[in-house]
Protein backbone atom coordinates (compact mmCIF):
# COMPACT_ATOMS: atom_id res chain seq x y z
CA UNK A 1 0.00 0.00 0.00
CA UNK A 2 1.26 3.17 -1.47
CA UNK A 3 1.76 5.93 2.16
CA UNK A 4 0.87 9.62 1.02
CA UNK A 5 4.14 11.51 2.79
CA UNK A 6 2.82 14.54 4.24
CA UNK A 7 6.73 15.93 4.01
CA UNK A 8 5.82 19.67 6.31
CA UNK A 9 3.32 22.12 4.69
CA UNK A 10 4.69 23.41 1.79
CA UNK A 11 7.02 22.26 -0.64
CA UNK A 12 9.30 25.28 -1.90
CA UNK A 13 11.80 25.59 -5.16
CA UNK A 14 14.69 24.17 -2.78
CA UNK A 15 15.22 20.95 -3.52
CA UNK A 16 17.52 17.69 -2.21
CA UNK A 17 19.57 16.05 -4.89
CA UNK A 18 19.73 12.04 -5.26
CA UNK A 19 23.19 11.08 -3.85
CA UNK A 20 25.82 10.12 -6.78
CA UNK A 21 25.31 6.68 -5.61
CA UNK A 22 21.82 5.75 -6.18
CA UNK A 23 22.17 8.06 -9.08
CA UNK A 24 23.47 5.85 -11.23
CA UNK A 25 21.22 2.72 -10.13
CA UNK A 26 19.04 1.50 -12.11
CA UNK A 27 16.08 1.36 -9.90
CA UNK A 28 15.91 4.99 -9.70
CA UNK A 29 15.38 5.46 -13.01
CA UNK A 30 11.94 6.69 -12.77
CA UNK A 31 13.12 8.74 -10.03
CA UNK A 32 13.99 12.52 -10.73
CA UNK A 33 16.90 14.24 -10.23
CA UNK A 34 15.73 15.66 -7.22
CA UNK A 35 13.14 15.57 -4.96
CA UNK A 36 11.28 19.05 -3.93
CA UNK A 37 12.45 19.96 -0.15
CA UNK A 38 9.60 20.67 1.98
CA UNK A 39 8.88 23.81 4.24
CA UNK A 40 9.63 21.95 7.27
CA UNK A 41 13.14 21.08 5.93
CA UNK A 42 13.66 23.97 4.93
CA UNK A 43 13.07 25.50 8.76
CA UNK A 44 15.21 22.61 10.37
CA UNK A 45 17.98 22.32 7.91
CA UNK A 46 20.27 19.26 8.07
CA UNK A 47 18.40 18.00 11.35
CA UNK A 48 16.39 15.80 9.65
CA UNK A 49 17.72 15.44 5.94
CA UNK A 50 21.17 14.47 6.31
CA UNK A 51 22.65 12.11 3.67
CA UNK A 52 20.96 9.12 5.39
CA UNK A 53 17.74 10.28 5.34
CA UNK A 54 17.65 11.70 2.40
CA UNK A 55 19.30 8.04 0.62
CA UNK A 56 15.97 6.37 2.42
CA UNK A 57 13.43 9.14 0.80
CA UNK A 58 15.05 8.21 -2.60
CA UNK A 59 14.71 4.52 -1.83
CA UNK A 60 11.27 4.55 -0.71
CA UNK A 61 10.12 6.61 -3.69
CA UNK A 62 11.53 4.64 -6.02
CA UNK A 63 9.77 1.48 -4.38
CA UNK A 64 6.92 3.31 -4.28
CA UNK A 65 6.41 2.90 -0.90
CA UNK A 66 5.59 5.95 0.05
CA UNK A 67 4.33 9.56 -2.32
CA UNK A 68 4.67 12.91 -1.78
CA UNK A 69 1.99 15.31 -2.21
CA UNK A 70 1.80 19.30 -2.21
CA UNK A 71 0.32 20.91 0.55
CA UNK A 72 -3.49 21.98 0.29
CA UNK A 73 -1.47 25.70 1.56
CA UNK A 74 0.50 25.53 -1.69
CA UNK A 75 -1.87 28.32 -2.58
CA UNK A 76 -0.01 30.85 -0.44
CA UNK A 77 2.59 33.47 -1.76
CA UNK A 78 5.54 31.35 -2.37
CA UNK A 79 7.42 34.96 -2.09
CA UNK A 80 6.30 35.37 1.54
CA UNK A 81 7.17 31.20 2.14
CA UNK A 82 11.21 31.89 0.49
CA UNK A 83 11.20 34.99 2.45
CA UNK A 84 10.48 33.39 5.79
CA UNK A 85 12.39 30.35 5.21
CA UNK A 86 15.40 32.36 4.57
CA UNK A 87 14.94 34.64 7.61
CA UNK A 88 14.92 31.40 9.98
CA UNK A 89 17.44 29.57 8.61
CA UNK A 90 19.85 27.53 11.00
CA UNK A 91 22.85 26.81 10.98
CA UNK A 92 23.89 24.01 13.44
CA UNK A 93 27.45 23.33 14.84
CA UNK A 94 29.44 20.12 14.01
CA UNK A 95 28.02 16.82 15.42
CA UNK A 96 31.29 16.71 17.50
CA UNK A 97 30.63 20.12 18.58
CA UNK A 98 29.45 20.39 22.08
CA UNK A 99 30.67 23.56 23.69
CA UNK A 100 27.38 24.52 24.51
CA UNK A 101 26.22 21.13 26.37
CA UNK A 102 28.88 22.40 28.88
CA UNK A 103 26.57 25.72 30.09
CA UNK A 104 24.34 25.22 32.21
CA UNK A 105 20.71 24.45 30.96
CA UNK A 106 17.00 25.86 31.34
CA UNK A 107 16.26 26.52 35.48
CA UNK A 108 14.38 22.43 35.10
CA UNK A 109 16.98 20.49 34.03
CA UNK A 110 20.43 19.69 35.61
CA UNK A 111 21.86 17.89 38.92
CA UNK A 112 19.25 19.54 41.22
CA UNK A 113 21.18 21.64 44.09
CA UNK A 114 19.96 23.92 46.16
CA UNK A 115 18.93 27.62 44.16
CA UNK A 116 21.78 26.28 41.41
CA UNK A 117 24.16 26.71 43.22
CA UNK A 118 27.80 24.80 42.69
CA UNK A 119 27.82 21.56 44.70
CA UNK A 120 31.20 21.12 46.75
CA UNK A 121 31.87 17.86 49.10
CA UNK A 122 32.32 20.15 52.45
CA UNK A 123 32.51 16.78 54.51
CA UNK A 124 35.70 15.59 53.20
CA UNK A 125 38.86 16.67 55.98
CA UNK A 126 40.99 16.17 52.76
CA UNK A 127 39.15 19.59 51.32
CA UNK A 128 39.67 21.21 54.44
CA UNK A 129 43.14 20.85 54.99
CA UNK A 130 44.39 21.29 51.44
CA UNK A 131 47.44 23.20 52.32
CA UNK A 132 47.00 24.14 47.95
CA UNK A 133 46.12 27.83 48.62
CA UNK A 134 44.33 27.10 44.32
CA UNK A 135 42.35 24.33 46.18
CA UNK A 136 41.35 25.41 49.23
CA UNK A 137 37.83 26.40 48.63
CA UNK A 138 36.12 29.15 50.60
CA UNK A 139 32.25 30.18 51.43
CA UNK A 140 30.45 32.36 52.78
CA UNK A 141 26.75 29.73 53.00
CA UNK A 142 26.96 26.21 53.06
CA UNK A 143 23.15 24.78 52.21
CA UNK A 144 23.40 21.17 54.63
CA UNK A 145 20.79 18.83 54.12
CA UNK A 146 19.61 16.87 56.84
CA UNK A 147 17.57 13.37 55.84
CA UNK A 148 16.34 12.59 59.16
CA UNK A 149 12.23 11.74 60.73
CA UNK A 150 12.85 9.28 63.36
CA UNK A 151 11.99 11.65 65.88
CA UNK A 152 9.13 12.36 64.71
CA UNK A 153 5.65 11.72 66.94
CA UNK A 154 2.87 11.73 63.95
CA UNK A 155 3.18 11.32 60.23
CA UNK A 156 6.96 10.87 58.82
CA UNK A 157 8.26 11.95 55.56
CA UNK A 158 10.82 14.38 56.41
CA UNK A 159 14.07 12.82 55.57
CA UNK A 160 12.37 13.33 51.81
CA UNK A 161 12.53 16.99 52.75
CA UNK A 162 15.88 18.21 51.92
CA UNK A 163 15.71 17.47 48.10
CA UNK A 164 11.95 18.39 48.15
CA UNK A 165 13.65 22.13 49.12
CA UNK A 166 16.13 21.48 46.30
CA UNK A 167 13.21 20.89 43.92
CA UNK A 168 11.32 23.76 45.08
CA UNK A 169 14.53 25.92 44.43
CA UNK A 170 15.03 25.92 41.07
CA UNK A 171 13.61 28.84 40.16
CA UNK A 172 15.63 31.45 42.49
CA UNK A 173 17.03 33.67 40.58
CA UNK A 174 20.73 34.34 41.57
CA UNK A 175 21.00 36.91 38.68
CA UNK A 176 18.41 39.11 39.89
CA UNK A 177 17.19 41.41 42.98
CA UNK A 178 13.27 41.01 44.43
CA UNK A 179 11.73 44.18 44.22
CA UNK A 180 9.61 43.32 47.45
CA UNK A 181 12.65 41.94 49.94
CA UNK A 182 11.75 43.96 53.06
CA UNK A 183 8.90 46.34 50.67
CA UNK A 184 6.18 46.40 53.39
CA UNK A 185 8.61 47.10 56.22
CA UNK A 186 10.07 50.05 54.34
CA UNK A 187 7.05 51.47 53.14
CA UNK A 188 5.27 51.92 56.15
CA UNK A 189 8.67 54.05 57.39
CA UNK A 190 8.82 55.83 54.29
CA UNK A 191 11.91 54.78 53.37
CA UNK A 192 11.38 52.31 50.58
CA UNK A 193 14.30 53.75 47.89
CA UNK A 194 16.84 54.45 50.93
CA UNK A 195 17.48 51.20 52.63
CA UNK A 196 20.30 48.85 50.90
CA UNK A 197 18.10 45.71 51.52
CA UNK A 198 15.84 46.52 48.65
CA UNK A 199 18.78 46.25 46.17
CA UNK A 200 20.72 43.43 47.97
CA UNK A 201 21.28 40.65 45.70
CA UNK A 202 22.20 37.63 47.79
CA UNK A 203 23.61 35.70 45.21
CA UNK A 204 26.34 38.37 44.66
CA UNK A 205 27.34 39.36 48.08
CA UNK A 206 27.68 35.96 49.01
CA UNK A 207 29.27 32.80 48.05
CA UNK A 208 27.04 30.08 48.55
CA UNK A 209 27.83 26.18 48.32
CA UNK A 210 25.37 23.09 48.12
CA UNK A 211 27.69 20.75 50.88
CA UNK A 212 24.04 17.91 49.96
CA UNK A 213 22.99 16.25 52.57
CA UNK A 214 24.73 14.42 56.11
CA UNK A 215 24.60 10.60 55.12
CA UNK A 216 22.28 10.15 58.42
CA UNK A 217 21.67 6.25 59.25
CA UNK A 218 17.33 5.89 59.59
CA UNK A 219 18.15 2.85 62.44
CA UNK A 220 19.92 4.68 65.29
CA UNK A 221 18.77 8.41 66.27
CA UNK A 222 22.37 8.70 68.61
CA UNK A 223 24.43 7.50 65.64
CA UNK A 224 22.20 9.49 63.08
CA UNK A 225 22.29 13.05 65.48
CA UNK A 226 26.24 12.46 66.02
CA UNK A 227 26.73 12.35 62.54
CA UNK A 228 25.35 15.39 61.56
CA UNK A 229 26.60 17.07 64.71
CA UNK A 230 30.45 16.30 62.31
CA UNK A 231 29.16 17.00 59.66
CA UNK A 232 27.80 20.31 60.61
CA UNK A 233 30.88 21.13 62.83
CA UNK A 234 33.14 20.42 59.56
CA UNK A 235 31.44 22.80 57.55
CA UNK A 236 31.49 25.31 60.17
CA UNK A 237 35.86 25.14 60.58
CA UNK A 238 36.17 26.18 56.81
CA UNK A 239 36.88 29.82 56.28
CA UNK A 240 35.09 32.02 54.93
CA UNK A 241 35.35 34.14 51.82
CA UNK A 242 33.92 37.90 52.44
CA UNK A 243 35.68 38.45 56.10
CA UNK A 244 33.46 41.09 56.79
CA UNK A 245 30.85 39.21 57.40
CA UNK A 246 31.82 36.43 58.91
CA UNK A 247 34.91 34.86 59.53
CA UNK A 248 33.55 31.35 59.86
CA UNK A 249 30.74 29.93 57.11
CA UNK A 250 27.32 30.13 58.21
CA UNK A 251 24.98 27.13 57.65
CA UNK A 252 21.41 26.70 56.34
CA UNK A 253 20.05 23.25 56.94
CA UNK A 254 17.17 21.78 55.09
CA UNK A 255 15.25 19.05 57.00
CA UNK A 256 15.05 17.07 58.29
CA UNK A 257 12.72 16.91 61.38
CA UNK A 258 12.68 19.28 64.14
CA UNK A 259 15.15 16.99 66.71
CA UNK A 260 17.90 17.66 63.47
CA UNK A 261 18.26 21.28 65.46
CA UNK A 262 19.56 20.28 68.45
CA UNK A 263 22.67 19.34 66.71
CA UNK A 264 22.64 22.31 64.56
CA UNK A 265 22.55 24.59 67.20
CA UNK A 266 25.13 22.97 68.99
CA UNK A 267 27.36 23.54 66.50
CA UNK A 268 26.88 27.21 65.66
CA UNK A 269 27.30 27.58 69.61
CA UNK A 270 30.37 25.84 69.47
CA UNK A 271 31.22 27.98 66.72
CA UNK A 272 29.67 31.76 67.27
CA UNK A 273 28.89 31.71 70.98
CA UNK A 274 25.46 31.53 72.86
CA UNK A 275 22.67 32.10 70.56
CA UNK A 276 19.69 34.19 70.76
CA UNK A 277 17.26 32.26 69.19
CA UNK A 278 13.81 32.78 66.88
CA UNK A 279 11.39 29.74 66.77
CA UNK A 280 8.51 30.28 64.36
CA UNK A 281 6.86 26.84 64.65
CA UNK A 282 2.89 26.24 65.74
CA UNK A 283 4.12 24.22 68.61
CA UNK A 284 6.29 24.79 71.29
CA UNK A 285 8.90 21.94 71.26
CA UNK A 286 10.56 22.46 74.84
CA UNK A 287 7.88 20.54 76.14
CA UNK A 288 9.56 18.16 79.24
CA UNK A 289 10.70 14.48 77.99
CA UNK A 290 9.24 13.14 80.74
CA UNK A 291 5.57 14.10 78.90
CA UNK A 292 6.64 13.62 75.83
CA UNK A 293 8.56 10.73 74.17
CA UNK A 294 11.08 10.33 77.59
CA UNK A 295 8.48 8.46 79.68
CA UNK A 296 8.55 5.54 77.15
CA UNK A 297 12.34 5.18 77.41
CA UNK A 298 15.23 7.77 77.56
CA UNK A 299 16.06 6.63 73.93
CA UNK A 300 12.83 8.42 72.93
CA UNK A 301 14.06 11.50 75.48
CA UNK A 302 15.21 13.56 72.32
CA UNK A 303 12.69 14.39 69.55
CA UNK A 304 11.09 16.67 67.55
CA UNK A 305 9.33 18.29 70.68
CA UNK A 306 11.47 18.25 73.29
CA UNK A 307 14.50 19.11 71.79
CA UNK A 308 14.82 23.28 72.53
CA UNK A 309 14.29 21.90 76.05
CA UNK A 310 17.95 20.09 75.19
CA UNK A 311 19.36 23.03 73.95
CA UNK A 312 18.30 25.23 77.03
CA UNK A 313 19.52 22.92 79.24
CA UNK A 314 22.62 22.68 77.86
CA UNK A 315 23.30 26.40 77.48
CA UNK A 316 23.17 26.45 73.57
CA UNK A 317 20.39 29.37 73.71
CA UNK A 318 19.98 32.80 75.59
CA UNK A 319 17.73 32.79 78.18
CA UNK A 320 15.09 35.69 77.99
CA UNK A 321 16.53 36.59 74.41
CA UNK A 322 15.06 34.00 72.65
CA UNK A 323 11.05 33.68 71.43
CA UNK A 324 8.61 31.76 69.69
CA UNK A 325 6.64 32.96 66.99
CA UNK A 326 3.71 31.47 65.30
CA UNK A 327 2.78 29.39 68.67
CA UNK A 328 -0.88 27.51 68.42
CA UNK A 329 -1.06 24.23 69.00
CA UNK A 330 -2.79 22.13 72.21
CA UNK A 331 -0.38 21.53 74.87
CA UNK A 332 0.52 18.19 76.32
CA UNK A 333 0.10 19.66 80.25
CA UNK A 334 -1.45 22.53 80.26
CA UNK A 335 -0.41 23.73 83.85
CA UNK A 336 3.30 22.15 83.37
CA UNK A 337 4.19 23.16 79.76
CA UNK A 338 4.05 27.07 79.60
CA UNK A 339 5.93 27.05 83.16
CA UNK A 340 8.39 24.90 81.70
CA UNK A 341 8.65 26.99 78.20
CA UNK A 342 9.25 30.06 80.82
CA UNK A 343 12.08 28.05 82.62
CA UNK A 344 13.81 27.52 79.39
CA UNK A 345 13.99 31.15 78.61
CA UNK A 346 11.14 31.88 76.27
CA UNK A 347 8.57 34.37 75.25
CA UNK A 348 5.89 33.44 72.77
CA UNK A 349 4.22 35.43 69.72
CA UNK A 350 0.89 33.57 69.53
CA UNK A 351 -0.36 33.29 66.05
CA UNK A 352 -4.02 34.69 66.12
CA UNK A 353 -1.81 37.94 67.25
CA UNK A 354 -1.20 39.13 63.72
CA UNK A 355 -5.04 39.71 63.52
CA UNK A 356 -4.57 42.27 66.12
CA UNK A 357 -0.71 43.71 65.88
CA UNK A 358 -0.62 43.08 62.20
CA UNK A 359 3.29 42.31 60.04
CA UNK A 360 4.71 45.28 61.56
CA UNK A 361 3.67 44.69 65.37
CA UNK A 362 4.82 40.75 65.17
CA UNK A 363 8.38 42.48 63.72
CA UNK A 364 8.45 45.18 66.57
CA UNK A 365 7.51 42.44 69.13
CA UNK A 366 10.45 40.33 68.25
CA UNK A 367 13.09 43.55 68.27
CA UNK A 368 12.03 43.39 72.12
CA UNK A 369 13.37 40.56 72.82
CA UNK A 370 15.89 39.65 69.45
CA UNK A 371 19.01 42.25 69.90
CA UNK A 372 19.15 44.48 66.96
CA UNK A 373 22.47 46.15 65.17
CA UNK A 374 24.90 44.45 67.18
CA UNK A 375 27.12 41.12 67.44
CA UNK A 376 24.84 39.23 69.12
CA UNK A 377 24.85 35.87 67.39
CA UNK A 378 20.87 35.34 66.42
CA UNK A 379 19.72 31.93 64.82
CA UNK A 380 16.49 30.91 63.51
CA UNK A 381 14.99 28.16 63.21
CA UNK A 382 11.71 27.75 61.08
CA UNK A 383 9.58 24.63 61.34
CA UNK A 384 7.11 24.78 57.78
CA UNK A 385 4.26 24.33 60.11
CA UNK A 386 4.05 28.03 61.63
CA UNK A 387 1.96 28.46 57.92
CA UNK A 388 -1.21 27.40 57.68
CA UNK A 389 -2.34 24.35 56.12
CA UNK A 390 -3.63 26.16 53.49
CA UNK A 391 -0.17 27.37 52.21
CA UNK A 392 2.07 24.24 53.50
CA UNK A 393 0.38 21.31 53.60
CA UNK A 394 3.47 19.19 53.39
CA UNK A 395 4.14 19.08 56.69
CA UNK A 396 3.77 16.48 59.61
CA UNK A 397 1.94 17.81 62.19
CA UNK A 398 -0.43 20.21 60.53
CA UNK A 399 -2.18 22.87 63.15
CA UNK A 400 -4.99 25.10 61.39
CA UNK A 401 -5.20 28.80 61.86
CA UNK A 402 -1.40 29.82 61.11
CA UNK A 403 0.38 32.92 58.63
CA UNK A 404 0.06 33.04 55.22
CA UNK A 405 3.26 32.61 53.02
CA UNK A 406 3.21 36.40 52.02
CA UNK A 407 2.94 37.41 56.03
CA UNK A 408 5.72 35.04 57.41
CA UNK A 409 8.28 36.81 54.20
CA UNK A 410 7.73 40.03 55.13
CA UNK A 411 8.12 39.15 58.77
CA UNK A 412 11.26 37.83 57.99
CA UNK A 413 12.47 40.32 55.82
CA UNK A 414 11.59 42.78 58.54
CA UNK A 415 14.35 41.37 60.45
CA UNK A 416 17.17 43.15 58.76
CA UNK A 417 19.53 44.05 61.38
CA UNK A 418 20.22 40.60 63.41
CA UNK A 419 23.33 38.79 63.02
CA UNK A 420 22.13 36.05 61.72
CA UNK A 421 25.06 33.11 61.84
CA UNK A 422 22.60 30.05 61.45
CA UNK A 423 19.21 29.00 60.26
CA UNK A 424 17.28 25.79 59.21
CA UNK A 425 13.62 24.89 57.26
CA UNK A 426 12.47 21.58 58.81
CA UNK A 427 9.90 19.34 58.92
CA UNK A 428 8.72 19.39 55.50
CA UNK A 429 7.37 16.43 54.20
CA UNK A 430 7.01 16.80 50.53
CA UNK A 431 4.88 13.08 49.93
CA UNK A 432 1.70 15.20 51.86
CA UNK A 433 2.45 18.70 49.19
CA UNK A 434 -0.01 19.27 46.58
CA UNK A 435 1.05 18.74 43.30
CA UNK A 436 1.66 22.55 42.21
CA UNK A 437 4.88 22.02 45.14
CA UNK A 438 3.61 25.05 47.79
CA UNK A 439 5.54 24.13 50.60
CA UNK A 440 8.71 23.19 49.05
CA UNK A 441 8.20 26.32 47.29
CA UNK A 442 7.23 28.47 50.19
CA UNK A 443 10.04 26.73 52.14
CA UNK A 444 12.78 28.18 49.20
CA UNK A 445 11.82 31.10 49.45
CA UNK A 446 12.12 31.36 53.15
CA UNK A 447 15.88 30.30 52.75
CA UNK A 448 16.07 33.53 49.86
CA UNK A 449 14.73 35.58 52.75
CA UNK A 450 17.11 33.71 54.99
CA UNK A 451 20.32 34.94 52.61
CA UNK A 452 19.08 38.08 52.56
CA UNK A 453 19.36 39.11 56.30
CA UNK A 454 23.16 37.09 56.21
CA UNK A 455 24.23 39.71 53.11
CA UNK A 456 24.17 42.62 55.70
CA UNK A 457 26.80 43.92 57.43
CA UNK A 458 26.47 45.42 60.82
């Protein structure tokens, strides 16, 4: 049966000519010279007419296996066809060429790292101590991932977190400025084309690495902790490539669940001194491990909610300079739990208080307690779930009646002024995120905002 070869729309006055070869056989006899080159080819060149193609056309016509027909638009100027066929033409490189595989692709395609930005192994002592001053590496941000939800005490998923950040990434823009960082702060002072954090492009005033995640073991919490404790402590003893802000990297850790910051801020103690710390999370996680997880076994002591208890203890956090934000979940023991939060040197934002105070009252709230334009090392840590369900669903302990993505940015970006040495976005749990990605999304751009307030000076 003969196919009719639809070859494009229109077929133009170009035309291919039969290779010497099968010019002189005898089967193509019947066969013109050449064969009329259709608009298609014409657009796409020698992508799909090279020599072999073309010997196969000639074949197939000849064996009548297949006819070519004019285009039922062959009716149309042929002088506008030429003239637009000539305007577009292509010319490709050499098959061998491939100078241009070696740039980096569209913002979807590529070894996914955090924003695009370069991977490095920061774990490996051999890096650190290369005594090559052209090999020694030096950053300002080191993105850490964290793979970790055994401490978890409802739905787990969290150890998928740090690459569902990385996916949600891809689209930051380390070529360009956001016109909003810090807009609603600035307008309501009047000040909007006068403060530097409108123009601050993170991405230039820092030099950020991907270190990828802590290889943390899902069978042993002590083993899996302890290893990102040296990880994390690794990272932090490289140096650091703009001085002026910070002689020591600063880390960002994607988790992860919330018990992953109790080694985190262990290390940025160890490294920048006692931290003041800002929690935004809808629950209060220094609940008492004797209510929570620690009166099954003192294995289950350390978790997701009792960790800032931990870190209190142990002296990792100031004491009356530190404050949740966000707070509304149902507490374990309701006439034990705030007097314990209290102990362990906390004040609390509740939630439903930004329906009263509004953005800029939650930001002047935390300047009470959070020092401001001074040395004072500040970390924060961000658990997903301070949002509402509404905007980060992909979370594992869900509590309704939280900010909106839009609120908790420009809360953030109100912050400018803290020395922020440390920060972390945990407890995302991408397998519960809808399929348009908002919490991994949200989540990225809480890290921008995070880079933002580490690009300023005091």
């Amino acid at each position: 049966m003969i196919v009719g070869l639809w070859i494009g729309l229109l077929y133009g006055a170009a035309a291919s000519t039969i290779p010497a070869g099968l010019a002189q056989s005898s089967i193509l006899l019947a066969v013109p010279a050449s064969i009329p080159e259709s608009y298609l080819d014409s657009l796409y060149g020698g992508l799909l007419n090279g020599p072999d193609e073309t010997s196969y056309v000639f074949n197939s016509i000849s064996n009548h296996q297949i006819s070519i027909h004019q285009s039922s638009i062959v009716d149309n100027d042929p002088n506008d066809i030429n003239k637009f066929v000539r305007l577009n033409k292509i010319n490709y490189p050499s098959d061998d060429d491939t100078s241009d595989l070696a740039s980096p692709g569209p913002l979807y395609s590529g070894i996914v790292t955090w924003g695009n930005q370069p991977y490095y192994n920061c774990f490996n002592a051999s890096n650190l101590h290369n005594n090559d001053p052209k090999e020694q590496i030096q950053f300002d941000v080191a993105i850490v991932g964290a793979p970790f939800d055994t401490g978890v005490s409802f739905r787990p998923g969290a150890r998928f977190g740090p690459n569902g950040i990385r996916d949600g990434s891809k689209r930051i823009s380390f070529d360009g400025k956001i016109p909003v960082r810090n807009y609603n702060h600035n307008h309501h002072n009047n000040n909007n084309d006068n403060n530097d954090f409108n123009h601050i492009n993170p991405y230039k005033a820092l030099k950020i690495v991907d270190c990828g995640d802590v290889p943390m073991t899902p069978f042993d919490n002590r083993i899996a902790l302890n290893q990102l404790y040296r990880g994390q402590r690794i990272v932090h003893k490289y140096n650091s490539f703009n001085k002026t802000l910070s002689s020591h990297p600063r880390i960002i850790t994607l988790g992860g669940d919330h018990t992953v910051t109790l080694m985190t801020l262990k290390s940025a103690y160890e490294t920048f001194g006692k931290l003041s710390l800002i929690h935004f999370d809808s629950h209060l996680d220094t609940w008492d491990p004797k209510y929570l997880g620690g009166g099954k076994s003192k294995y289950s002591s350390i978790n997701h909610g009792t960790f800032l208890h931990y870190a209190a203890e142990k002296g990792y956090i100031n004491k009356n300079s530190s404050l949740h934000v966000g707070i509304r979940a149902p507490l374990i023991n309701d006439e034990h739990d705030l007097e314990n939060d209290r102990i362990c040197g906390f004040q609390i934002i509740n939630a439903r208080e930004i329906d009263y105070i509004g953005i800029h009252g939650i930001i002047h709230a935390i300047k009470k307690t959070i020092p401001f334009h001074n040395k004072t090392p500040v970390y924060i840590t961000f658990d997903i779930d301070v949002l509402d369900p509404a905007y980060a669903p992909g979370t594992g302990t869900s509590e309704p009646g939280g900010f909106t993505t839009r609120e908790i940015l420009s809360i953030i970006d109100g912050l400018v002024g803290i020395n922020l040495v440390g920060a972390d976005v945990v407890e995302v749990s991408p397998i519960y995120d809808s399929a348009g990605q908002i919490t991994v999304l949200a989540a990225a751009q809480i890290i921008d905002s995070f880079l933002g307030l580490m690009s300023i000076a005091l």
